[in-house]
C-alpha atoms as a PDB file:
ATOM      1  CA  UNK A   1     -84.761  88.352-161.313  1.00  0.00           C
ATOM      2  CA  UNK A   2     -84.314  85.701-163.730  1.00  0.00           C
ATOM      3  CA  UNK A   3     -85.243  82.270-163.802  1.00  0.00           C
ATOM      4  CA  UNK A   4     -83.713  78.655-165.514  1.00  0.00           C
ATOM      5  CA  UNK A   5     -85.770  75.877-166.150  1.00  0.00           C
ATOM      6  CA  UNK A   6     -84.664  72.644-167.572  1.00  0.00           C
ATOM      7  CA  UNK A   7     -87.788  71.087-169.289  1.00  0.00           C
ATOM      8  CA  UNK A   8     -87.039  68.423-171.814  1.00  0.00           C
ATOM      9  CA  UNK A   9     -90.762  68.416-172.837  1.00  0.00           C
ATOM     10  CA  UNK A  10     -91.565  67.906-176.532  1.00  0.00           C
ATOM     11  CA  UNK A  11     -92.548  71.127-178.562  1.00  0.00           C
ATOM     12  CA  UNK A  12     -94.443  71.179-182.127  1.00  0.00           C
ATOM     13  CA  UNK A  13     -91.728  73.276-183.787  1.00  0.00           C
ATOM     14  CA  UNK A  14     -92.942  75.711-187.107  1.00  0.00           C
ATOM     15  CA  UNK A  15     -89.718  75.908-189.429  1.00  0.00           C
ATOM     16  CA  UNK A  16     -89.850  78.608-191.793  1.00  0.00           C
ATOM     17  CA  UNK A  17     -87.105  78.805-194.669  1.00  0.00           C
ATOM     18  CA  UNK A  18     -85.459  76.314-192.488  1.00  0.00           C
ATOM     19  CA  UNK A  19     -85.772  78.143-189.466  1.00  0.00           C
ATOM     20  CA  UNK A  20     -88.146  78.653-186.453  1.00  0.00           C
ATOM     21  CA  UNK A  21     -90.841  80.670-186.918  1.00  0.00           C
ATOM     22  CA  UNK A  22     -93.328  79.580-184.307  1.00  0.00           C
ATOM     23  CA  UNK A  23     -93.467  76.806-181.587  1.00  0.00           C
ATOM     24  CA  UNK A  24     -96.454  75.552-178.901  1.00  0.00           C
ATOM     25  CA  UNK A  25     -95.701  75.000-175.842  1.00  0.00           C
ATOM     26  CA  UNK A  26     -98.933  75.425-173.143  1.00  0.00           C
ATOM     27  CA  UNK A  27     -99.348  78.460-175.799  1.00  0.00           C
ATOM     28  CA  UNK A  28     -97.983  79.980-179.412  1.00  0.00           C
ATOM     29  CA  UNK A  29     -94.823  81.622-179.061  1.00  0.00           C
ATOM     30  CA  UNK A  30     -93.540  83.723-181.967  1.00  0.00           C
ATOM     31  CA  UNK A  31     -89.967  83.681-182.761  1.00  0.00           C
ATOM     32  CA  UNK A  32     -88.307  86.893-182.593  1.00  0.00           C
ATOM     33  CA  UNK A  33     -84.538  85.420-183.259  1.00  0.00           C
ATOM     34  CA  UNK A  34     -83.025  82.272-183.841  1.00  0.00           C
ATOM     35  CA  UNK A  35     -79.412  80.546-183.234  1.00  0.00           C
ATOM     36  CA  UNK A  36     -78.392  77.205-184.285  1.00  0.00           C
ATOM     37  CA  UNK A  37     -76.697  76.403-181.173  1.00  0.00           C
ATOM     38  CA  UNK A  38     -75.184  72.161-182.629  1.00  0.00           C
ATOM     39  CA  UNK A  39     -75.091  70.175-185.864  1.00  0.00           C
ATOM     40  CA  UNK A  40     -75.461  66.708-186.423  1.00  0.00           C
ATOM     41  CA  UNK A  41     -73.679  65.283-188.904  1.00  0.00           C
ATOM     42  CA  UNK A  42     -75.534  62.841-190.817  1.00  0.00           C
ATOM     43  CA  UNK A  43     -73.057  61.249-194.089  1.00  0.00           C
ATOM     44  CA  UNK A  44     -73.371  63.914-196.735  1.00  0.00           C
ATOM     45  CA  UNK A  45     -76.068  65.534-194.621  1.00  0.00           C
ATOM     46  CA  UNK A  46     -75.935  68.697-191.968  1.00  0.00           C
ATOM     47  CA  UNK A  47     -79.058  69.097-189.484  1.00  0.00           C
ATOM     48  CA  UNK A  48     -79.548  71.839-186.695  1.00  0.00           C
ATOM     49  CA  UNK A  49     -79.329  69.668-183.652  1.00  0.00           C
ATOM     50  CA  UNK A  50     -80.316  72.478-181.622  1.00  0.00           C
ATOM     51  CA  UNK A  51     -81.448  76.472-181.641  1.00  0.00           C
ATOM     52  CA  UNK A  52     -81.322  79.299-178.960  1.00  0.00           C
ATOM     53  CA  UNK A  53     -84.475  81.271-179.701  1.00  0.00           C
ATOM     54  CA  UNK A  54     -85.872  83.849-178.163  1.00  0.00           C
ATOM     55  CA  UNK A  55     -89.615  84.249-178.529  1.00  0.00           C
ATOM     56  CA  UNK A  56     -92.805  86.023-176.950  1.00  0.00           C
ATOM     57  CA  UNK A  57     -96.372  84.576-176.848  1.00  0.00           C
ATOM     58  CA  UNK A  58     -98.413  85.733-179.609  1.00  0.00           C
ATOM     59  CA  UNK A  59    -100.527  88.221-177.466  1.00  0.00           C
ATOM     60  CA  UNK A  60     -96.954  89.916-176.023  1.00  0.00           C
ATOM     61  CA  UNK A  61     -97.405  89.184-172.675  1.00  0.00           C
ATOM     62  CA  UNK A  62     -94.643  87.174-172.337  1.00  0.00           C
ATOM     63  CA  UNK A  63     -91.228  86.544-173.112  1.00  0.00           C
ATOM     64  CA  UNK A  64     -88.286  83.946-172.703  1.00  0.00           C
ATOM     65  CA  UNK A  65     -85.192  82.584-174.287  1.00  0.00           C
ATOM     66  CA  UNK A  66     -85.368  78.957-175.201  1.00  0.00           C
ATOM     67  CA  UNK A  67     -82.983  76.000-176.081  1.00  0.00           C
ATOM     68  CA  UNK A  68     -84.745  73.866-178.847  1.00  0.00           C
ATOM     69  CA  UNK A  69     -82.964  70.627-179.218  1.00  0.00           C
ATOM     70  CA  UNK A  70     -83.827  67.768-181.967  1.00  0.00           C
ATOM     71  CA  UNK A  71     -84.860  64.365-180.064  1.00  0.00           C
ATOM     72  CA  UNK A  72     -85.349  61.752-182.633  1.00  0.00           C
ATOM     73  CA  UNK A  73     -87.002  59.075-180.086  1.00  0.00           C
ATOM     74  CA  UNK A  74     -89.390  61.897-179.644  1.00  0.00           C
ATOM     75  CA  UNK A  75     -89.851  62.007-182.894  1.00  0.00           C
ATOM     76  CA  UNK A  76     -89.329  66.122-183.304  1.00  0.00           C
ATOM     77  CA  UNK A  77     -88.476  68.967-181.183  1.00  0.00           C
ATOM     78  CA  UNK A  78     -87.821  69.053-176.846  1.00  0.00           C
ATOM     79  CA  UNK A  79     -87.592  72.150-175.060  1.00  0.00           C
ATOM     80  CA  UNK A  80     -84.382  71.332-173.407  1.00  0.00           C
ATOM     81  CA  UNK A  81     -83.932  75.173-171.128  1.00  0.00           C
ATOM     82  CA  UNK A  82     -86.031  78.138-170.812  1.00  0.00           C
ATOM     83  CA  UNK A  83     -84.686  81.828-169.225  1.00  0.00           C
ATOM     84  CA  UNK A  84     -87.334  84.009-168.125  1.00  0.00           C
ATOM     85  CA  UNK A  85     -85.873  87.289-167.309  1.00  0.00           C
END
């Protein structure tokens, strides 16, 4: 059985070479692949608007794939979906 969740909660996102490495959300998840998923277009400028990572906490007891989206009235990172399976 597998579950969707639409969160939109905000996430302290660990980029790594300019990719996700690491993330907190109610505990450290490791990133075990990463997706950009949408640009923005910023003049001259490209940004990852969002990723599709999959990830497992850091003791392997759990495991999900996650839409990461860039909110800048957050300020950072939301968790926009999560896919438990």
């Amino acid at each position: 059985m597998s579950m969707i969740a639409h969160v939109g909660e905000p996430v302290r996102l660990l980029l790594d070479a300019g990719r996700p490495s690491r993330f907190y959300w109610g505990e450290r998840w490791v990133v075990t692949s990463a997706e950009p998923d949408g640009f923005d277009y910023l003049g001259d400028e490209t940004r990852v608007a969002s990723w599709h990572v999959a990830a497992q906490t850091e003791d392997q007891s759990d495991a999900a794939v996650f839409e990461l989206t860039r909110d800048y009235a957050a300020g950072g990172w939301v968790l926009d979906s999560i896919a438990y399976a």
